[in-house]
N, C-alpha and C. Protein backbone atom coordinates (compact mmCIF):
# COMPACT_ATOMS: atom_id res chain seq x y z
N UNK A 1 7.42 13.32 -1.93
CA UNK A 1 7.81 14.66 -2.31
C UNK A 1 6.58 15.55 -2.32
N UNK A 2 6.68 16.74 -2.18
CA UNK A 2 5.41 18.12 -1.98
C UNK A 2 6.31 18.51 -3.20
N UNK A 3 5.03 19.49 -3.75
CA UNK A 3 5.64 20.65 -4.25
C UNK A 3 5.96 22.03 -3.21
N UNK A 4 7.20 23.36 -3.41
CA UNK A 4 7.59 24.03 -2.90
C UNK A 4 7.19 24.96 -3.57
N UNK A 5 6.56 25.16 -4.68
CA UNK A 5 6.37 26.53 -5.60
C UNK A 5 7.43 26.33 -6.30
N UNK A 6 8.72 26.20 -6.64
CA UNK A 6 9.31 26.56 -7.51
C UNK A 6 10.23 24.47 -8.13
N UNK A 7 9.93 24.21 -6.61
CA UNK A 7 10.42 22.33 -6.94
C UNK A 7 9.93 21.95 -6.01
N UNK A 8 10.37 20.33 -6.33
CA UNK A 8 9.74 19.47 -5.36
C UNK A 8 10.58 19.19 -4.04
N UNK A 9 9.86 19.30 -2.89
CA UNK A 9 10.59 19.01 -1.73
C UNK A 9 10.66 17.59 -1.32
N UNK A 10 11.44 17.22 -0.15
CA UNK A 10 11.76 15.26 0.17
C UNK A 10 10.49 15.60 1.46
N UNK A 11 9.55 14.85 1.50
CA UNK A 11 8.68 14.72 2.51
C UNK A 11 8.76 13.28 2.95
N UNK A 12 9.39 12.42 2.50
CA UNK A 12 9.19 11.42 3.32
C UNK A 12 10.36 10.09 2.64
N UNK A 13 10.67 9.22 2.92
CA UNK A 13 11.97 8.49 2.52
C UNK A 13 11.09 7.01 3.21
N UNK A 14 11.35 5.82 2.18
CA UNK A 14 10.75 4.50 2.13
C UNK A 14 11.97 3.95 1.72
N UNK A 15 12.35 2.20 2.49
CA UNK A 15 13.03 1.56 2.27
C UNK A 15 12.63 0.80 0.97
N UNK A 16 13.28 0.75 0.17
CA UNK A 16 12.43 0.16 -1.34
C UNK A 16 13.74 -0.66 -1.78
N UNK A 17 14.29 -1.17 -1.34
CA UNK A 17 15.22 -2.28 -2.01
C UNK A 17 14.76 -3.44 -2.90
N UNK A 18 15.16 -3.38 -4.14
CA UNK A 18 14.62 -4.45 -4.87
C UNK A 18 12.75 -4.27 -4.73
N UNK A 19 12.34 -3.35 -4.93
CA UNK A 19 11.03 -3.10 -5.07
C UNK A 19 10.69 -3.01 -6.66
N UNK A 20 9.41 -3.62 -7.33
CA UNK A 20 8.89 -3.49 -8.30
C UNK A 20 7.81 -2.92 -8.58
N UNK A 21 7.12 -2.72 -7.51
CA UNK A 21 5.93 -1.89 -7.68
C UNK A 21 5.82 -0.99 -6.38
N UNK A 22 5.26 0.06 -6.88
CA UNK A 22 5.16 1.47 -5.47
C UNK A 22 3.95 1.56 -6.13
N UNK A 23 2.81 1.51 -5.47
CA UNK A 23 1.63 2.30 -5.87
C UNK A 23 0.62 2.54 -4.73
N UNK A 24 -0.03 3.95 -4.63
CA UNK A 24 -0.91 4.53 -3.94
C UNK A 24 -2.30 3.44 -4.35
N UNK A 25 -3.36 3.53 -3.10
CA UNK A 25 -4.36 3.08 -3.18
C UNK A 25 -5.32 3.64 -2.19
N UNK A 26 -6.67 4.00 -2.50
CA UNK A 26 -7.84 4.49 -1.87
C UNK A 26 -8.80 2.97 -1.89
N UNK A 27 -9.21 3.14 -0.71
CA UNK A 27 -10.36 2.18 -0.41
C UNK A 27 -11.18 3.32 0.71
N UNK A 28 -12.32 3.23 0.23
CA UNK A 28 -13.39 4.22 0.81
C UNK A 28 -12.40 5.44 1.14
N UNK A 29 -12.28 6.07 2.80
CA UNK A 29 -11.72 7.15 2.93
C UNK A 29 -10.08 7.04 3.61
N UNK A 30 -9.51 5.40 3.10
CA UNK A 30 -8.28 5.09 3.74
C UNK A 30 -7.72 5.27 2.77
N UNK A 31 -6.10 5.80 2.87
CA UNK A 31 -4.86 6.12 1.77
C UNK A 31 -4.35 5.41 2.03
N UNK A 32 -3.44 4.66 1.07
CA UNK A 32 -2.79 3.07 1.44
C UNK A 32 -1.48 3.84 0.26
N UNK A 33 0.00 3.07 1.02
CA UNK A 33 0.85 3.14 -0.20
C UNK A 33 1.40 2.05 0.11
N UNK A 34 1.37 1.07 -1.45
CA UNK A 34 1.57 -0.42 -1.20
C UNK A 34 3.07 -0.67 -1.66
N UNK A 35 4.52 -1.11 -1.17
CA UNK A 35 5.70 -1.41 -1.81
C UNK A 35 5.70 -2.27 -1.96
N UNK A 36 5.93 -2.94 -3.44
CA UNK A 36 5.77 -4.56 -3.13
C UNK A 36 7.72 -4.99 -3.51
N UNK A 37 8.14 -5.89 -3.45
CA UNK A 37 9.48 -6.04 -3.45
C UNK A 37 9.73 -7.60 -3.95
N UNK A 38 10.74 -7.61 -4.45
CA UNK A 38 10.94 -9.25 -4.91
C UNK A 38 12.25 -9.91 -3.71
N UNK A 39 12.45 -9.01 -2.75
CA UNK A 39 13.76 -9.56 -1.96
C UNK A 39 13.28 -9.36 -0.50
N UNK A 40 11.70 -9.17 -0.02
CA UNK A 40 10.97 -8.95 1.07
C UNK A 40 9.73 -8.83 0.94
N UNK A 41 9.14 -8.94 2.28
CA UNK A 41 8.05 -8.71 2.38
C UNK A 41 6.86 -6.92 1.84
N UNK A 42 5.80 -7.17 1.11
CA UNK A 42 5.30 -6.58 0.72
C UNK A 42 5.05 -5.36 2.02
N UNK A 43 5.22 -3.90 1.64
CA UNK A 43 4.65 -3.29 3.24
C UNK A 43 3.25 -2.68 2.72
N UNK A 44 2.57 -2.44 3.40
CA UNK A 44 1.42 -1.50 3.51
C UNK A 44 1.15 -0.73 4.23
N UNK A 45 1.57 0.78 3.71
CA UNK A 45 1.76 1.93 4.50
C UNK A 45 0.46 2.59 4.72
N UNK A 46 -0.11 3.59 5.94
CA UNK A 46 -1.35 4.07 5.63
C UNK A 46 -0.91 5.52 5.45
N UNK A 47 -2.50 6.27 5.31
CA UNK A 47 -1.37 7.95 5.41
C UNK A 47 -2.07 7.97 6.91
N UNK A 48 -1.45 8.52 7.94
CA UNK A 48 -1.52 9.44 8.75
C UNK A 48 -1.80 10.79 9.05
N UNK A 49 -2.85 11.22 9.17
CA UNK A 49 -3.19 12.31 8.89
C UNK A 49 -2.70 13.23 9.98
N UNK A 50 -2.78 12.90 11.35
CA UNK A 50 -1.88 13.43 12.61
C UNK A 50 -0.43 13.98 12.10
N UNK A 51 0.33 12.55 11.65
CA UNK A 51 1.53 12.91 11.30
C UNK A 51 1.76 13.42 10.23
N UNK A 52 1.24 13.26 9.51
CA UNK A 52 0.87 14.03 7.92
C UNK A 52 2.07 13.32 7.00
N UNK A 53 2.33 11.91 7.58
CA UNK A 53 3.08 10.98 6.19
C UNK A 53 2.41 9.95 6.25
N UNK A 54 2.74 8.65 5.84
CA UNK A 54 2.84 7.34 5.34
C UNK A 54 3.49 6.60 6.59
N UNK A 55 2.47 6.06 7.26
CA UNK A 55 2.98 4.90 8.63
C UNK A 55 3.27 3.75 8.23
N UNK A 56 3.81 2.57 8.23
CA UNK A 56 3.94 1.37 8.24
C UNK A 56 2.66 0.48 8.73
N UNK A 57 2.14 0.01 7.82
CA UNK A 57 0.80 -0.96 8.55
C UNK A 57 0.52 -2.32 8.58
N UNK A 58 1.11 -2.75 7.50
CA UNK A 58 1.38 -4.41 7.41
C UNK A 58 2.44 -4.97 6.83
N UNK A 59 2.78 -6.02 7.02
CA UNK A 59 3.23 -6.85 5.94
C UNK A 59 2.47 -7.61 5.16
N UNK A 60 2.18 -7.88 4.01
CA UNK A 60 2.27 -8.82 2.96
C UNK A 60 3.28 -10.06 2.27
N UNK A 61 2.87 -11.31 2.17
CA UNK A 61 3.44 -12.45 2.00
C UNK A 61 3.28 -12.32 0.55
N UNK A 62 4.29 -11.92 -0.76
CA UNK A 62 3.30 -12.09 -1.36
C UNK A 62 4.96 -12.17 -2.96
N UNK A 63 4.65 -13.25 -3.53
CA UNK A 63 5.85 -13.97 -4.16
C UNK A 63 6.04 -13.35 -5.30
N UNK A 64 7.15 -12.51 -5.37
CA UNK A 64 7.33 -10.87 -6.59
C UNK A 64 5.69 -10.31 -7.24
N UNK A 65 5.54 -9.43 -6.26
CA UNK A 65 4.39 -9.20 -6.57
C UNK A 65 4.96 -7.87 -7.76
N UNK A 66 3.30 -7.43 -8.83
CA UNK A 66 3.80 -6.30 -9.45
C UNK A 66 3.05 -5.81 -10.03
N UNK A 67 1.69 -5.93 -8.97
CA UNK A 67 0.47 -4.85 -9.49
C UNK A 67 -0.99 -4.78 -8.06
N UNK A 68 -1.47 -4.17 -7.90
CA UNK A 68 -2.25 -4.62 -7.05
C UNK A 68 -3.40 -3.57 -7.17
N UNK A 69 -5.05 -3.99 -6.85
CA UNK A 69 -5.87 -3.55 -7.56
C UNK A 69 -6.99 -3.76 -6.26
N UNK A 70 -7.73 -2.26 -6.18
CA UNK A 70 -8.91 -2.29 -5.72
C UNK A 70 -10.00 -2.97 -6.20
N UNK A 71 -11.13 -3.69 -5.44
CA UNK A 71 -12.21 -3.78 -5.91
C UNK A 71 -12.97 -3.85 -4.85
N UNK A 72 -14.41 -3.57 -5.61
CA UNK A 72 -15.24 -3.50 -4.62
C UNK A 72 -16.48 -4.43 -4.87
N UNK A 73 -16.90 -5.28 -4.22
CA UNK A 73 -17.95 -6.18 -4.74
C UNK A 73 -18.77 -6.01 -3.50
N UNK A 74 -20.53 -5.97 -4.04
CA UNK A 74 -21.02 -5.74 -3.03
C UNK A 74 -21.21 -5.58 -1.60
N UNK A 75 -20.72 -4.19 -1.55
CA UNK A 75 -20.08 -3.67 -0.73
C UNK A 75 -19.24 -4.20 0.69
N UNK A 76 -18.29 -4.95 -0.10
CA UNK A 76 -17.24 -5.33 0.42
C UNK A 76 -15.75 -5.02 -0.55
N UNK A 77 -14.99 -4.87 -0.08
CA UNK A 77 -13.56 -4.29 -1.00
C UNK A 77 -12.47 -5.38 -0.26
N UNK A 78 -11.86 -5.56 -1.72
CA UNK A 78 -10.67 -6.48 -1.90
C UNK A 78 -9.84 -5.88 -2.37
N UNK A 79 -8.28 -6.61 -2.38
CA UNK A 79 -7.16 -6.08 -2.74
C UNK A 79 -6.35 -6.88 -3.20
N UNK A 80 -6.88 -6.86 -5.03
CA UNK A 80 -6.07 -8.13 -6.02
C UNK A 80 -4.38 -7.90 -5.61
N UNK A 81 -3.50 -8.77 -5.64
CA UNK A 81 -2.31 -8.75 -5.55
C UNK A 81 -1.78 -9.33 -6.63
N UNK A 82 -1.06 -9.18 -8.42
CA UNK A 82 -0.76 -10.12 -8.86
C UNK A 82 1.19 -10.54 -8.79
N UNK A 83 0.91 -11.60 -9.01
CA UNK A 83 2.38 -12.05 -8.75
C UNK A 83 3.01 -12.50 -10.23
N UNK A 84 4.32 -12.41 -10.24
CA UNK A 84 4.95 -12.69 -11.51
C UNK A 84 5.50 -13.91 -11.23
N UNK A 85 5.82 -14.26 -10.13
CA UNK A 85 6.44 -15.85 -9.76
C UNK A 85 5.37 -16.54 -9.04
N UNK A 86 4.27 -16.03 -8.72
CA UNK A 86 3.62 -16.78 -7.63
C UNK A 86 2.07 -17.15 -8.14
N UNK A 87 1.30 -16.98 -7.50
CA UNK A 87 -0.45 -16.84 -7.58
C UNK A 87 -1.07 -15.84 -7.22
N UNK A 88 -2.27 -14.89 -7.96
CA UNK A 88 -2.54 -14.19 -7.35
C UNK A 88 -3.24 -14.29 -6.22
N UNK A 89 -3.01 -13.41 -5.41
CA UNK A 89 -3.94 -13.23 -4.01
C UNK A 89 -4.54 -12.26 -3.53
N UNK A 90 -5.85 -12.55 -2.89
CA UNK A 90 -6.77 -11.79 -3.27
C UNK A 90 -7.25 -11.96 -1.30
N UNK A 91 -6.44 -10.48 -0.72
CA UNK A 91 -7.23 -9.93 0.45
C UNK A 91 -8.61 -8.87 0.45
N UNK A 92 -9.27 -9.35 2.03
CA UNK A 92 -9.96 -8.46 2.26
C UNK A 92 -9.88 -7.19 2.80
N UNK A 93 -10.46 -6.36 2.86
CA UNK A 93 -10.22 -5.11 3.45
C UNK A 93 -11.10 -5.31 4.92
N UNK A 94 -11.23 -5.26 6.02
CA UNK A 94 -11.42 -5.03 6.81
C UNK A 94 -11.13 -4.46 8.12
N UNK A 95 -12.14 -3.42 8.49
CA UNK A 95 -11.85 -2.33 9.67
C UNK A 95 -12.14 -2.77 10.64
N UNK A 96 -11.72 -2.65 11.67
CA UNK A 96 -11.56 -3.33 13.02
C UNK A 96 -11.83 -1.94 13.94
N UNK A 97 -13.01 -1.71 14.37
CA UNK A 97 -12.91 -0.69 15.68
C UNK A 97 -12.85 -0.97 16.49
N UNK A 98 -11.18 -0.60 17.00
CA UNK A 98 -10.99 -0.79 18.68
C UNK A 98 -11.37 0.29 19.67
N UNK A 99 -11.86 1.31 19.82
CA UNK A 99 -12.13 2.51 19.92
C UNK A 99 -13.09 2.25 21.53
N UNK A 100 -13.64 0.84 21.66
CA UNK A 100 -15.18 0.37 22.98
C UNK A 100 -13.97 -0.04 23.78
């Protein structure tokens, strides 16, 4: 949703069935919006700045997840995942330039 000046407008619509956690995340200058779900796979959306929403970027394996947490350890960044049925898991962040 945007604001319109007077309310909020629909800018963008996510499949969230049986989802427990929706939360935004910054790692350096990437926007991440993470859905995590107990009846599917976790998605990881990026923002798109071209398109000016939220793209689809991964899936996540990840067993009712329902919190997930930046960190940054010498200068490398992770992405705690905790689970309510499962173990937590703990990805890396890494950028891949395909660009050569």
């Amino acid at each position: 949703m945007k604001w319109g000046g007077s309310a909020f407008l629909d800018l963008q619509r996510m499949p969230s069935r049986g989802s427990m956690v929706f939360q935004p995340l910054q790692i350096n200058n990437y926007q991440y919006a993470i859905l995590g779900s107990d009846y599917s796979f976790t998605q990881v959306y990026y923002w798109d700045t071209e398109k000016a929403k939220f793209v689809k970027f991964q899936e996540l394996n990840i067993q009712a997840p329902r919190s997930f947490t930046h960190v940054s350890i010498d200068k490398r960044d992770f992405l705690f995942a905790s689970s309510f049925k499962g173990t937590t898991l703990i990805y890396k962040h890494v950028i891949v330039d395909l660009s050569a």
